[in-house]
C-alpha atoms as a PDB file:
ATOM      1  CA  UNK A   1      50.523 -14.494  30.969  1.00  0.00           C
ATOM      2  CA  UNK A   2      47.408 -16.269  29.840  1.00  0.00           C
ATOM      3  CA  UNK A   3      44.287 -16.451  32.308  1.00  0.00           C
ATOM      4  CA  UNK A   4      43.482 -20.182  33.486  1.00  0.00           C
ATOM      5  CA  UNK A   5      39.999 -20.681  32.562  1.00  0.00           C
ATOM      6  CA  UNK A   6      37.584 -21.224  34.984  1.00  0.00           C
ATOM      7  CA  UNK A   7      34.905 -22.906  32.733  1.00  0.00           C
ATOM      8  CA  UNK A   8      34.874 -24.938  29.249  1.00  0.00           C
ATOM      9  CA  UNK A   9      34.058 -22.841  26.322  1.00  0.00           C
ATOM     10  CA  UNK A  10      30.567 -22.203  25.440  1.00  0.00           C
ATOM     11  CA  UNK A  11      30.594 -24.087  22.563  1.00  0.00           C
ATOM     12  CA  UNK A  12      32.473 -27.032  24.193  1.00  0.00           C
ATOM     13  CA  UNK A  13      29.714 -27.134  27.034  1.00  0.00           C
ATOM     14  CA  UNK A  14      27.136 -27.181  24.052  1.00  0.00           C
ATOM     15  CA  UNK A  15      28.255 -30.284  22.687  1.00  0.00           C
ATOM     16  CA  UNK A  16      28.930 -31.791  25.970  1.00  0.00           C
ATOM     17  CA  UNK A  17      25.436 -31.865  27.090  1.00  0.00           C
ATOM     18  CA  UNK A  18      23.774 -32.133  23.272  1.00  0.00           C
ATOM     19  CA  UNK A  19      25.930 -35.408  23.149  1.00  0.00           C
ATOM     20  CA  UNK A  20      25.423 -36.552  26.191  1.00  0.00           C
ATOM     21  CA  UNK A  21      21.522 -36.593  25.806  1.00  0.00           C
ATOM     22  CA  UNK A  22      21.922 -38.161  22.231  1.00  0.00           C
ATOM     23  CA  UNK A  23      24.016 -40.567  23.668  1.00  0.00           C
ATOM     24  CA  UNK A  24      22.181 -41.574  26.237  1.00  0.00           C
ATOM     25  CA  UNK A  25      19.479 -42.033  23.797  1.00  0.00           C
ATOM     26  CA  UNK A  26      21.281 -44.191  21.666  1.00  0.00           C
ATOM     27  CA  UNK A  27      22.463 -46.294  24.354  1.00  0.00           C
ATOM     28  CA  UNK A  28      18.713 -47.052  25.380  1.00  0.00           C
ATOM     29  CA  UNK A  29      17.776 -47.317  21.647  1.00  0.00           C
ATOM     30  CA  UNK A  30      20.697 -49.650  20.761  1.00  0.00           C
ATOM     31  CA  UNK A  31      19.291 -51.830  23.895  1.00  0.00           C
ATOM     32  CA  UNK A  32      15.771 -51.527  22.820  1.00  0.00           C
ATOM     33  CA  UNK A  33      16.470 -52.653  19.277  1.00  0.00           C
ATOM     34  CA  UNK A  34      18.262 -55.745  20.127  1.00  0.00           C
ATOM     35  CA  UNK A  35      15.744 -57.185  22.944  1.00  0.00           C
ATOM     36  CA  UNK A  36      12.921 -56.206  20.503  1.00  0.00           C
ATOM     37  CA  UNK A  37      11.616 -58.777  17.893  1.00  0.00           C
ATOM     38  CA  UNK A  38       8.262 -56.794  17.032  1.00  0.00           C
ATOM     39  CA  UNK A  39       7.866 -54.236  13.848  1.00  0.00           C
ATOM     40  CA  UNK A  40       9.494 -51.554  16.863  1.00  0.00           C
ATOM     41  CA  UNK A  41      13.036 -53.512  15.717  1.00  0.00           C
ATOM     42  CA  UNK A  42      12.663 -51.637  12.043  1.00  0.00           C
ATOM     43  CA  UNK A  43      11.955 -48.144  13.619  1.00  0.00           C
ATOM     44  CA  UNK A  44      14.452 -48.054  16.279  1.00  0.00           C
ATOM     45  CA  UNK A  45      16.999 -49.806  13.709  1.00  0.00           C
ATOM     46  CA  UNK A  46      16.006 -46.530  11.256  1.00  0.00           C
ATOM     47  CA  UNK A  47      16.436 -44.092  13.977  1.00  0.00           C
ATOM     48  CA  UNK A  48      19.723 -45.627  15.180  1.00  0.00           C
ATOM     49  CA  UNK A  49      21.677 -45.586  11.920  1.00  0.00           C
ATOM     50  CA  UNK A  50      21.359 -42.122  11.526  1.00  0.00           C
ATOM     51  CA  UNK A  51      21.689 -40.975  15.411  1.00  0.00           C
ATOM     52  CA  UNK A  52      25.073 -42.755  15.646  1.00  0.00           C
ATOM     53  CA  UNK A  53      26.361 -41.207  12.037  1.00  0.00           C
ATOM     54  CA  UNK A  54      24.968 -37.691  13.622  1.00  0.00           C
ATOM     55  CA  UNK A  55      27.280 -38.269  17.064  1.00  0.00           C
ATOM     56  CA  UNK A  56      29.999 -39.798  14.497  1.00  0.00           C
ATOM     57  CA  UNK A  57      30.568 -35.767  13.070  1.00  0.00           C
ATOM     58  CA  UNK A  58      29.628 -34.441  16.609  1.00  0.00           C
ATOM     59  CA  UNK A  59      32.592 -35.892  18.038  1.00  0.00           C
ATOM     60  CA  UNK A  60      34.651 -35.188  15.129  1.00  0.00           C
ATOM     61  CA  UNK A  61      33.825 -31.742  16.242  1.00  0.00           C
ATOM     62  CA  UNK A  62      34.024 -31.603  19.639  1.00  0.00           C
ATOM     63  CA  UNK A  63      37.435 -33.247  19.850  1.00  0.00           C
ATOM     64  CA  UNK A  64      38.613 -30.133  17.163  1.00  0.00           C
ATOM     65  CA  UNK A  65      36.996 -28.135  20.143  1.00  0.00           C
ATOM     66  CA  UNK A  66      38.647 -30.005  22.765  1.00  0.00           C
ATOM     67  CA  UNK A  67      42.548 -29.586  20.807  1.00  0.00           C
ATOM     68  CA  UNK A  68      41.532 -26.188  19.653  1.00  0.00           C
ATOM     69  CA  UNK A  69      40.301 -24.502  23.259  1.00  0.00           C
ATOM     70  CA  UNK A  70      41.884 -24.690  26.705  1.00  0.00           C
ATOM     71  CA  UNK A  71      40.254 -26.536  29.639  1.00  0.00           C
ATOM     72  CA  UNK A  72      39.966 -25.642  33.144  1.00  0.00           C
ATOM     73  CA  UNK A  73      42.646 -27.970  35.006  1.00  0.00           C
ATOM     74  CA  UNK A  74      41.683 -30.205  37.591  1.00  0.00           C
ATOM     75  CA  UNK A  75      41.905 -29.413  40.776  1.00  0.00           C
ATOM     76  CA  UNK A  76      45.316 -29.224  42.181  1.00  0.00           C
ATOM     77  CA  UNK A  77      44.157 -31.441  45.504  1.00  0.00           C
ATOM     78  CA  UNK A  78      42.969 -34.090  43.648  1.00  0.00           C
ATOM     79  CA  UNK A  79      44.725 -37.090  44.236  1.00  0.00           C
ATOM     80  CA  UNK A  80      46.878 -38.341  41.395  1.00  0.00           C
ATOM     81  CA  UNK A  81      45.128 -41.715  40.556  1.00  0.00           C
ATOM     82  CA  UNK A  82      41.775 -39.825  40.447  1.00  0.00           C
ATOM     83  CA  UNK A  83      43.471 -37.172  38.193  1.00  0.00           C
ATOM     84  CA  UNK A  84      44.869 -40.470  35.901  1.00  0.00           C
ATOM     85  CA  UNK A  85      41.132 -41.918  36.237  1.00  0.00           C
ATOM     86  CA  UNK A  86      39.722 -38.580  34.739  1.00  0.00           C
ATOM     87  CA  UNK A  87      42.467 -38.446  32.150  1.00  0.00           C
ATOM     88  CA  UNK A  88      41.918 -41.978  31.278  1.00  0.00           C
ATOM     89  CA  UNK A  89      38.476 -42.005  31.074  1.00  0.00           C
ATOM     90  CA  UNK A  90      37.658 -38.765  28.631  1.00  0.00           C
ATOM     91  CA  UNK A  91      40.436 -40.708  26.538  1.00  0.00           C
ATOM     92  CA  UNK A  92      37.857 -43.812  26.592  1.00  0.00           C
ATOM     93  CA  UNK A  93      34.990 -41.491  25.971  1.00  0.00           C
ATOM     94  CA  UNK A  94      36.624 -39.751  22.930  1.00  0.00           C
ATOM     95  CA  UNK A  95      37.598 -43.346  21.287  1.00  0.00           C
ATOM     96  CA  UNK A  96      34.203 -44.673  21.961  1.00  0.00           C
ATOM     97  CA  UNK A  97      32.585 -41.722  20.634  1.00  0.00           C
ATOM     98  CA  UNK A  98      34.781 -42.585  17.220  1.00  0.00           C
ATOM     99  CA  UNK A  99      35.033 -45.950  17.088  1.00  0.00           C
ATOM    100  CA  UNK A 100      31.174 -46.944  17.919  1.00  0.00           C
ATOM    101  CA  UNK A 101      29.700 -45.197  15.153  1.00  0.00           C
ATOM    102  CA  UNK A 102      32.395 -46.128  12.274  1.00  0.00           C
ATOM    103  CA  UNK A 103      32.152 -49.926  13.847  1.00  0.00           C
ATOM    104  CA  UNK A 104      28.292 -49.746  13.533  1.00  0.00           C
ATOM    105  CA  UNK A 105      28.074 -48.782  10.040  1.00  0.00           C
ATOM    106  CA  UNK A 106      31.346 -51.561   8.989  1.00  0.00           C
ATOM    107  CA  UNK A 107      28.911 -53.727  10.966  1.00  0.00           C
ATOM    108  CA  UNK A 108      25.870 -52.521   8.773  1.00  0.00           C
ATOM    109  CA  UNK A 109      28.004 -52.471   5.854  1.00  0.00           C
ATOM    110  CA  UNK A 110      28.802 -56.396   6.506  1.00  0.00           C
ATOM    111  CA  UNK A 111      25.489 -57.089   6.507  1.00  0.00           C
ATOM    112  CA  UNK A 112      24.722 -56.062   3.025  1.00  0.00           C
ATOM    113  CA  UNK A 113      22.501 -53.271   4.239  1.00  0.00           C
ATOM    114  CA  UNK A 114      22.546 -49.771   3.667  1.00  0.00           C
ATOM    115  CA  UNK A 115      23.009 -46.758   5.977  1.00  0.00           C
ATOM    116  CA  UNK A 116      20.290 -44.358   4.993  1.00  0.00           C
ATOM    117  CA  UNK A 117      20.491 -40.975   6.905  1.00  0.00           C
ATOM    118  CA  UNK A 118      17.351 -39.843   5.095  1.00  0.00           C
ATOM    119  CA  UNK A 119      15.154 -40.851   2.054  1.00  0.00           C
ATOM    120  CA  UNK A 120      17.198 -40.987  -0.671  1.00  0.00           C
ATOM    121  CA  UNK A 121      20.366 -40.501   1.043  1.00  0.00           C
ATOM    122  CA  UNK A 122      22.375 -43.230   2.128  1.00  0.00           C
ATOM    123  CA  UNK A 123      26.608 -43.522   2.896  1.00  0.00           C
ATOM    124  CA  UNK A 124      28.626 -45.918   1.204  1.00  0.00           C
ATOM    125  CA  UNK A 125      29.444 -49.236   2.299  1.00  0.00           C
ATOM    126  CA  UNK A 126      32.817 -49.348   4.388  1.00  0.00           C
ATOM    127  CA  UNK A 127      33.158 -53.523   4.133  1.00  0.00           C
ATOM    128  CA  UNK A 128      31.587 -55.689   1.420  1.00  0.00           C
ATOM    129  CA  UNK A 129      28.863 -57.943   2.655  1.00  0.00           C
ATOM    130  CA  UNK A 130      30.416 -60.917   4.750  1.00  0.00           C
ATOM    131  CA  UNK A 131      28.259 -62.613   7.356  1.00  0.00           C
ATOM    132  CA  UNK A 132      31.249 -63.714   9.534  1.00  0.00           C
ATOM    133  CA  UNK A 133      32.401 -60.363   9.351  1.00  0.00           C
ATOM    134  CA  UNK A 134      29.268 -58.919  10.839  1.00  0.00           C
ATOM    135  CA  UNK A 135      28.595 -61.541  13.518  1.00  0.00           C
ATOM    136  CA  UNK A 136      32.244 -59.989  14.720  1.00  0.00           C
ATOM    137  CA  UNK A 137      31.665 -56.899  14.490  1.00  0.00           C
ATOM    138  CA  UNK A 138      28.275 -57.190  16.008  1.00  0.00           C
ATOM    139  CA  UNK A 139      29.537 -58.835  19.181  1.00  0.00           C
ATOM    140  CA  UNK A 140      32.066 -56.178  19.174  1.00  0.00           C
ATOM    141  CA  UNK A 141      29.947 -53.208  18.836  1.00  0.00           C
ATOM    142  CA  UNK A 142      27.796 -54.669  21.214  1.00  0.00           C
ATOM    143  CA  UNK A 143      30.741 -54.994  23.714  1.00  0.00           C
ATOM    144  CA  UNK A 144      31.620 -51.857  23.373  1.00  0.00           C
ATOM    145  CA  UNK A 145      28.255 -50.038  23.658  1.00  0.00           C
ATOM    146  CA  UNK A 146      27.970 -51.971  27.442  1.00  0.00           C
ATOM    147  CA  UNK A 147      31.829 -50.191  28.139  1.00  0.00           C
ATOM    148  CA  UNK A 148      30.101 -46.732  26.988  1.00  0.00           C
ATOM    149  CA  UNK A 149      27.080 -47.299  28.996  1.00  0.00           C
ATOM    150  CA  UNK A 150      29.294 -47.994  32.240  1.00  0.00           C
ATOM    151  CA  UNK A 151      32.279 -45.644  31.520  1.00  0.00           C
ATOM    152  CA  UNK A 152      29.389 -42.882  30.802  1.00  0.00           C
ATOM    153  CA  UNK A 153      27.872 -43.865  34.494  1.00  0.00           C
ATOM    154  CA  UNK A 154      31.499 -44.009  35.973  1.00  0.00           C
ATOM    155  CA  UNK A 155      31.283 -40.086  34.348  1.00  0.00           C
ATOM    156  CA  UNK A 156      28.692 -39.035  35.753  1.00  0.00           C
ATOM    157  CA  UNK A 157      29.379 -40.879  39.154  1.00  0.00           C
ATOM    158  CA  UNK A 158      32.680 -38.754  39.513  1.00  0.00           C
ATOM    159  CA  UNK A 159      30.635 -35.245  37.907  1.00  0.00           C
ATOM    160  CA  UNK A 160      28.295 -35.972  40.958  1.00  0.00           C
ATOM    161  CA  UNK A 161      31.500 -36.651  43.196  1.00  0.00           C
ATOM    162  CA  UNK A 162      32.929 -33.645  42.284  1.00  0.00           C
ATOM    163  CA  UNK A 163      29.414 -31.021  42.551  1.00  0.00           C
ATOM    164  CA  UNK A 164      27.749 -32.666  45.675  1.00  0.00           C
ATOM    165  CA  UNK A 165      31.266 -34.139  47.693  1.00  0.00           C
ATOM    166  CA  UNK A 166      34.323 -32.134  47.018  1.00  0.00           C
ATOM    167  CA  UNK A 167      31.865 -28.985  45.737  1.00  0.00           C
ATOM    168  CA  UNK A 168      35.315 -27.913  44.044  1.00  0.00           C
ATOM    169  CA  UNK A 169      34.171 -26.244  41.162  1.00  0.00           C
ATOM    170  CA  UNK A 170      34.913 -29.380  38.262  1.00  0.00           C
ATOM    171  CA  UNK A 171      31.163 -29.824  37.654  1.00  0.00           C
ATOM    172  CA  UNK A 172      30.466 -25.859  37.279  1.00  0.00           C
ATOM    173  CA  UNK A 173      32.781 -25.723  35.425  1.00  0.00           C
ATOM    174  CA  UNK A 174      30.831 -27.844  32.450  1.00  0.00           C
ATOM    175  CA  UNK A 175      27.678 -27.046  33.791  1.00  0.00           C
ATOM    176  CA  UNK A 176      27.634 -23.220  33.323  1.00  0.00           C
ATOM    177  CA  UNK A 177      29.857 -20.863  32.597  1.00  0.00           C
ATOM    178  CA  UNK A 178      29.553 -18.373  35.360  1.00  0.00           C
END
């Protein structure tokens, strides 16, 4: 008989909270960049290329992680459509996690412009240059990064729910593992 864990494993938790500060970041950046028409556009552009390709392989990770550890379930008095909401919504969070990234740098890619993760080093074009293409994909990524930011606040709204309301161990069990 196997144990039920009690927490996520270390190296699960890790990436949980690494991500969730780069994401946050890039959220913020992404919105900073597009209301910004001064030389800050360039920099913030140049950061943001290389921050989403670096949460691209982070997810690619932590979903290995996520198949290839066991989870602490849910608690078993938690209603059913909260349990679906929870279910549903790390399911969002995963595909966002993919599908932002790859859809920023097709978006890039449409543009004619490179990806550059560092002098000298840039990734290959996914789409050839199209300017229809990226006014799509740029509404679309853009789209998308607003369902992020509010299924990311919808996370953390239940996290809170779960450490300051029900106090039933969910958030512990991410936050630490004692």
């Amino acid at each position: 008989m196997k144990l039920v864990p009690q927490h996520f494993a270390p190296l699960a938790r890790g990436l949980h909270w690494a991500m969730a500060v780069m994401l946050l970041a890039m959220l913020f950046i992404g919105a900073g960049m597009v209301a910004s028409v001064s030389e800050r556009h360039v920099w913030l552009l140049n950061v943001h290329k290389p921050l989403g390709i670096a949460l691209l392989a982070l997810a690619v990770v932590r979903l290995c992680v996520r198949l290839g550890t066991r989870q602490p379930p849910l608690p078993a008095d938690l209603p059913m459509p909260q349990a679906l909401a929870a279910k549903c919504s790390h399911g969002l969070l995963y595909a966002l996690m993919l599908i932002l990234p790859v859809l920023g740098w097709a978006m890039v890619s449409a543009a004619g412009d490179p990806v550059t993760l560092a002098p000298g080093v840039q990734l290959p074009a996914l789409l050839a240059a199209n300017a229809g293409t990226f006014a799509l994909l740029r509404k679309t990524h853009g789209y998308l990064a607003y369902l992020l930011f509010l299924t990311v606040l919808l996370h953390l709204a239940a996290a809170l729910y779960h450490g300051l309301i029900r106090r039933d161990g969910v958030l512990r069990s991410m936050a630490s593992g004692r």
